[in-house]
Protein backbone atom coordinates (compact mmCIF):
# COMPACT_ATOMS: atom_id res chain seq x y z
CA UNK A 1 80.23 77.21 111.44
CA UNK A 2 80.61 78.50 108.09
CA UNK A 3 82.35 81.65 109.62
CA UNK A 4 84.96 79.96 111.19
CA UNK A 5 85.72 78.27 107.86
CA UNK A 6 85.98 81.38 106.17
CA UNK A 7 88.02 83.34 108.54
CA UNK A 8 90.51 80.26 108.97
CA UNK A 9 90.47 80.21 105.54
CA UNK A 10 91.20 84.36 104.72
CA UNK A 11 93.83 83.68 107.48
CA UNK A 12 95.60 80.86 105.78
CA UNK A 13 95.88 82.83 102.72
CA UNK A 14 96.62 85.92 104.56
CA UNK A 15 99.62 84.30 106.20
CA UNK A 16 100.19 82.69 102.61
CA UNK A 17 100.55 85.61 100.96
CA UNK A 18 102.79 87.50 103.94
CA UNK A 19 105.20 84.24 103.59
CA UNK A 20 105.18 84.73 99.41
CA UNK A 21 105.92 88.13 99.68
CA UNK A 22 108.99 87.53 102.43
CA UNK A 23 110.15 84.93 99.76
CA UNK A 24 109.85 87.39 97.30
CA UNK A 25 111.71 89.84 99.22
CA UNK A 26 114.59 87.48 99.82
CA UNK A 27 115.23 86.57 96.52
CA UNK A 28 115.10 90.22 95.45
CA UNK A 29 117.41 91.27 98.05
CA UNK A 30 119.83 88.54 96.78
CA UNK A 31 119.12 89.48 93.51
CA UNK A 32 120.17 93.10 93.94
CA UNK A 33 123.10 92.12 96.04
CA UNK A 34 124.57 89.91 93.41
CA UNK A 35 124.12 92.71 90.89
CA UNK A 36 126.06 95.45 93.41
CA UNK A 37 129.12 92.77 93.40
CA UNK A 38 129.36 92.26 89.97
CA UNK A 39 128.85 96.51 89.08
CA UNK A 40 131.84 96.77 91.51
CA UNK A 41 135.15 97.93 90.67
CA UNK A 42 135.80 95.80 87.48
CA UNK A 43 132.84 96.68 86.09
CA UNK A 44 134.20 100.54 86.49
CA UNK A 45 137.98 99.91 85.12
CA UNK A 46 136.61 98.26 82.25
CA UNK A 47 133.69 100.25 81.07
CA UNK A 48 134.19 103.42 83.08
CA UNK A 49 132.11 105.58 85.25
CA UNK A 50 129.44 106.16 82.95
CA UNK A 51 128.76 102.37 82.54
CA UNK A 52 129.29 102.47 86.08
CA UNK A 53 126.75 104.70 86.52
CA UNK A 54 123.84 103.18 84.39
CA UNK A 55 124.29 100.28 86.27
CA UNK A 56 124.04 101.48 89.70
CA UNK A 57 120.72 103.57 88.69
CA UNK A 58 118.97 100.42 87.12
CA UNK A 59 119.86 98.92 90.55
CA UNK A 60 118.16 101.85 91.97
CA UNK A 61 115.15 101.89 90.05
CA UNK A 62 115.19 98.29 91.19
CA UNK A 63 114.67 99.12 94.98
CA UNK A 64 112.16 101.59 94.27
CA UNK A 65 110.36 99.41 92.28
CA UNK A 66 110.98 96.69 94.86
CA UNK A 67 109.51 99.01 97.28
CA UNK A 68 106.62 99.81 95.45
CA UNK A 69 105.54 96.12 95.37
CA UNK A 70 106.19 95.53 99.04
CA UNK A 71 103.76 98.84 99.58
CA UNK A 72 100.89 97.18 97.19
CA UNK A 73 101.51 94.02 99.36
CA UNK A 74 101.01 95.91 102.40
CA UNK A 75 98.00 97.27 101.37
CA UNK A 76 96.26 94.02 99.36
CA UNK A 77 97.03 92.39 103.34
CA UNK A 78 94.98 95.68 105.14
CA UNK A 79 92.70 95.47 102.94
CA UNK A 80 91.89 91.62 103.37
CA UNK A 81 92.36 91.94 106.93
CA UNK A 82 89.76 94.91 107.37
CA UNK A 83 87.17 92.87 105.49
CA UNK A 84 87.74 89.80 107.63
CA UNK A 85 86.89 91.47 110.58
CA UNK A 86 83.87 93.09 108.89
CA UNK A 87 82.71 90.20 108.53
């Protein structure tokens, strides 16, 4: 009885988390998008390509740091789901 509890339990908040981190991702992914608009072509006749070019690699180190948190996600949900079937 107590079990079933717990596993419905590590699944809710499995499922929780996979739902927080899809959020996450979404509003990231919006984020960045709104950031390649604005860096456009105004941002490149005004300040010039060097401007230009800080701004696209903070957007870069963005997505890798974006990625980075989606593979810590990842693994945090493997590793809860291997110890729920331990179990």
């Amino acid at each position: 009885m107590k079990k079933d509890k717990l596993t419905k339990l590590v699944n809710f908040a499995k499922w929780g988390l996979v739902i927080l981190l899809l959020i996450y991702i979404a509003i990231s992914l919006k984020t960045i998008e709104n950031k390649i608009e604005t860096a456009g072509d105004n941002n490149f006749k005004r300040f010039g390509p060097l401007q230009y070019d800080l701004e696209v690699g903070i957007l870069k180190s963005m997505i890798i740091d974006l990625e980075e948190k989606i593979d810590k996600q990842s693994q945090l949900l493997e590793y809860i789901d291997e110890n729920t079937r331990n179990r």
